[in-house]
C-alpha atoms as a PDB file:
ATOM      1  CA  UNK A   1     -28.212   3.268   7.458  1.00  0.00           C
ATOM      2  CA  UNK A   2     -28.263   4.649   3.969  1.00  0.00           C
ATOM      3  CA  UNK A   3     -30.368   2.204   1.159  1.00  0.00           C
ATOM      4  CA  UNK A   4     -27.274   1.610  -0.086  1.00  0.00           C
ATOM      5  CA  UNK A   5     -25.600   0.269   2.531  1.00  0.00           C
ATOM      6  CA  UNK A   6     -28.188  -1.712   3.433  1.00  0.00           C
ATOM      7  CA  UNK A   7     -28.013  -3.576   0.192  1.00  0.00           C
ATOM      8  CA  UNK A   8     -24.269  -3.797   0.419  1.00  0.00           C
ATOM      9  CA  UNK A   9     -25.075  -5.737   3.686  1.00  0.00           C
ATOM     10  CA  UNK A  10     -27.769  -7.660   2.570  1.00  0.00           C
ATOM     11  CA  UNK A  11     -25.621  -9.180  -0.817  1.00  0.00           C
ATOM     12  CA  UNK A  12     -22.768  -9.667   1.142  1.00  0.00           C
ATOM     13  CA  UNK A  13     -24.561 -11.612   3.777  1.00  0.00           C
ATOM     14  CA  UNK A  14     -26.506 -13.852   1.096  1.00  0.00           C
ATOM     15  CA  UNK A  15     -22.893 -14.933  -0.208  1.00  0.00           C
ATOM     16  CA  UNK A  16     -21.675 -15.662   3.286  1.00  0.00           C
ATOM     17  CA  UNK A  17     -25.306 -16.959   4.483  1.00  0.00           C
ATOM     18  CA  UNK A  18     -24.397 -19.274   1.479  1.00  0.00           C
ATOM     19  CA  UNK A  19     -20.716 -19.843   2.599  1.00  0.00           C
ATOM     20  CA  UNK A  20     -18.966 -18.288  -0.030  1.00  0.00           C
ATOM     21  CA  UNK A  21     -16.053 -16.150   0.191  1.00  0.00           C
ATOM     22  CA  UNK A  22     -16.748 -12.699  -0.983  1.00  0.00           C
ATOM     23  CA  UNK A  23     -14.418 -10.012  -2.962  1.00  0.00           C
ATOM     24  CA  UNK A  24     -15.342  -6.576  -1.475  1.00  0.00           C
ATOM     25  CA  UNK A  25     -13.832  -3.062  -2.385  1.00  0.00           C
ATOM     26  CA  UNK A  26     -11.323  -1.722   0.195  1.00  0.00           C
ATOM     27  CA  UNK A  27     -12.677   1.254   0.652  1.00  0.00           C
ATOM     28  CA  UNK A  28     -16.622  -0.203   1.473  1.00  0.00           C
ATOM     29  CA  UNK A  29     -18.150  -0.553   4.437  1.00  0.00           C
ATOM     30  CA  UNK A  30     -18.066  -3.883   4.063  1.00  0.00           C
ATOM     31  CA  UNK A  31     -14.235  -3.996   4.010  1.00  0.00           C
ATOM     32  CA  UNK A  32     -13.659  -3.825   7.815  1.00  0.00           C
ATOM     33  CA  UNK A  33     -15.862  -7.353   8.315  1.00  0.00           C
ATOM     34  CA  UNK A  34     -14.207  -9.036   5.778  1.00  0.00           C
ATOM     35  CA  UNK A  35     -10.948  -8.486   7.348  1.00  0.00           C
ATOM     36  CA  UNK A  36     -11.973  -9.167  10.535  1.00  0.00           C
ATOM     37  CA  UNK A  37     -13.273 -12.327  10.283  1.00  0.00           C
ATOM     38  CA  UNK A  38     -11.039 -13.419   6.907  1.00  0.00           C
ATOM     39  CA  UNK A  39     -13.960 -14.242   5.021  1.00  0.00           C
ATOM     40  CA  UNK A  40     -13.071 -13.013   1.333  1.00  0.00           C
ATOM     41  CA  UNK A  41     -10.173 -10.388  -0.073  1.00  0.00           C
ATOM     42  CA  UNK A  42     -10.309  -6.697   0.390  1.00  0.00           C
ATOM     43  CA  UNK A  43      -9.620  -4.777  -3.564  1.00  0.00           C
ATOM     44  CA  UNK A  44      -8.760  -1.817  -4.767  1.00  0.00           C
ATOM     45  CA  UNK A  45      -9.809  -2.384  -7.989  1.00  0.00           C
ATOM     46  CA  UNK A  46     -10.732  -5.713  -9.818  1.00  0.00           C
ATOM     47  CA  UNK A  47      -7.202  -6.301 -11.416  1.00  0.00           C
ATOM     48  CA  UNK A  48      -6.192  -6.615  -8.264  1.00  0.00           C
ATOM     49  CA  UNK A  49      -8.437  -9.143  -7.083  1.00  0.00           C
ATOM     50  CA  UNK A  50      -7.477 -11.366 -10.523  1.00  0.00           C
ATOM     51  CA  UNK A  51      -3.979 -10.554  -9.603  1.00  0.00           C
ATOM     52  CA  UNK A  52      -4.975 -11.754  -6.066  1.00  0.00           C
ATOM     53  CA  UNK A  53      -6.948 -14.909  -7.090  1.00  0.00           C
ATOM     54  CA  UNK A  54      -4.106 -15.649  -9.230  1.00  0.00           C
ATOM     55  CA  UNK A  55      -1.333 -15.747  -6.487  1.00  0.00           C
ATOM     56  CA  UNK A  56      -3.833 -17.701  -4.024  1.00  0.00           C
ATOM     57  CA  UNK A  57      -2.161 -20.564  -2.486  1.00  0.00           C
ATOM     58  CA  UNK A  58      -4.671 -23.933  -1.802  1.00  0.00           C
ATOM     59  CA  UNK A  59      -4.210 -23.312   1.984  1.00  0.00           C
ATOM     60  CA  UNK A  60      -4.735 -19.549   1.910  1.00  0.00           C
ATOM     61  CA  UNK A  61      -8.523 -20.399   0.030  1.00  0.00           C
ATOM     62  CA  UNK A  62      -8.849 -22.949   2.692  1.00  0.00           C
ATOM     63  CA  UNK A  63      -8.762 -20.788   4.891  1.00  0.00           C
ATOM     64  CA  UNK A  64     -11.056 -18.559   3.677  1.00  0.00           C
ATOM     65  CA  UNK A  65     -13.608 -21.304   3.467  1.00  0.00           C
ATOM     66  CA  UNK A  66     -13.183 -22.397   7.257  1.00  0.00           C
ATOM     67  CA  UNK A  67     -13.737 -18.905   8.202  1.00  0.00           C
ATOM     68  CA  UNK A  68     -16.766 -18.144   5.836  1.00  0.00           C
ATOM     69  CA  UNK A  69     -18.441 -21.402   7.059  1.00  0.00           C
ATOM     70  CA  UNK A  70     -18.584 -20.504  10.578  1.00  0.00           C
ATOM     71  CA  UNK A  71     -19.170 -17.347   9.799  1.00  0.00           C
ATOM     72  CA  UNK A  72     -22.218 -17.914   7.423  1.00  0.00           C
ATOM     73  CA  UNK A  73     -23.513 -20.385  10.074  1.00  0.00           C
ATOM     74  CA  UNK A  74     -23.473 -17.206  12.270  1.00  0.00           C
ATOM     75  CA  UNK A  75     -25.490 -15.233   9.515  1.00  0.00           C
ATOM     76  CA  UNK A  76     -27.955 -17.664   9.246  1.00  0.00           C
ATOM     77  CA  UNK A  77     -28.665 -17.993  12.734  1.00  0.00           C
ATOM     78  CA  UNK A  78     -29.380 -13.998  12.645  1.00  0.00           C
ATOM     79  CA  UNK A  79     -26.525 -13.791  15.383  1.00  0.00           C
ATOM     80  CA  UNK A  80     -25.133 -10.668  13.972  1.00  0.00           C
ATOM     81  CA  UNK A  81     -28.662  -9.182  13.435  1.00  0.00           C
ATOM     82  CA  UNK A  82     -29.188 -10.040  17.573  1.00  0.00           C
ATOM     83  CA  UNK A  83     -26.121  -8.527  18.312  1.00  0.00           C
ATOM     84  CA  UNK A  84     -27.113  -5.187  16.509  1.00  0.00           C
ATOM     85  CA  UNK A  85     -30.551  -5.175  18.384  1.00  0.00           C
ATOM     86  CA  UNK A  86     -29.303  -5.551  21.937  1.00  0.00           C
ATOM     87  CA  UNK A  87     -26.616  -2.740  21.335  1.00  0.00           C
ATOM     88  CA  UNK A  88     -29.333  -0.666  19.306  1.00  0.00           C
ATOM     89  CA  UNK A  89     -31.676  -1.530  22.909  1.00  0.00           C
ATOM     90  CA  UNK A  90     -28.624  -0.576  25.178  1.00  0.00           C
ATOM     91  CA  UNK A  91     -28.873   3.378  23.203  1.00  0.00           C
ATOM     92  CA  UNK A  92     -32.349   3.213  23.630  1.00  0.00           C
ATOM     93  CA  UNK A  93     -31.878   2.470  27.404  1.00  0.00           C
END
């Protein structure tokens, strides 16, 4: 992984680590995991994220919360770091 992209990963993990939902751009790396797991808003630019924020219903943040809880509970249990050294092992292998 690039320097770069290891800092992207290491910010956006501190946020969720600290369960809070994250605004990412859409075309990041980062984009893909934030969709999958619902745990912030994917942006094109950051009118769009206002715009976004804006439009948010109570039960749509909600839900973002939920997810970025168990999520960051995942994070700080270094789950997702195991998971990247067992399939990093089974390359090795």
């Amino acid at each position: 992984l690039s320097i770069r992209r290891q800092r992207q990963m290491c910010i956006r993990d501190r946020y969720l680590a600290a369960r809070v939902p994250v605004i990412v751009w859409e075309e990041s790396g980062m984009a893909s995991f934030v969709n999958k797991y619902k745990v912030g808003i994917c942006v094109s630019s950051l009118h769009e994220a206002a715009d976004i924020i804006n439009s948010m219903t109570p039960n749509e943040y909600i839900i973002y919360q939920k997810n970025v809880q168990s999520i960051g509970a995942l994070i700080s249990k270094g789950i997702f770091f195991l998971e990247a050294i067992k399939k990093a092992e089974k390359l090795v292998i």
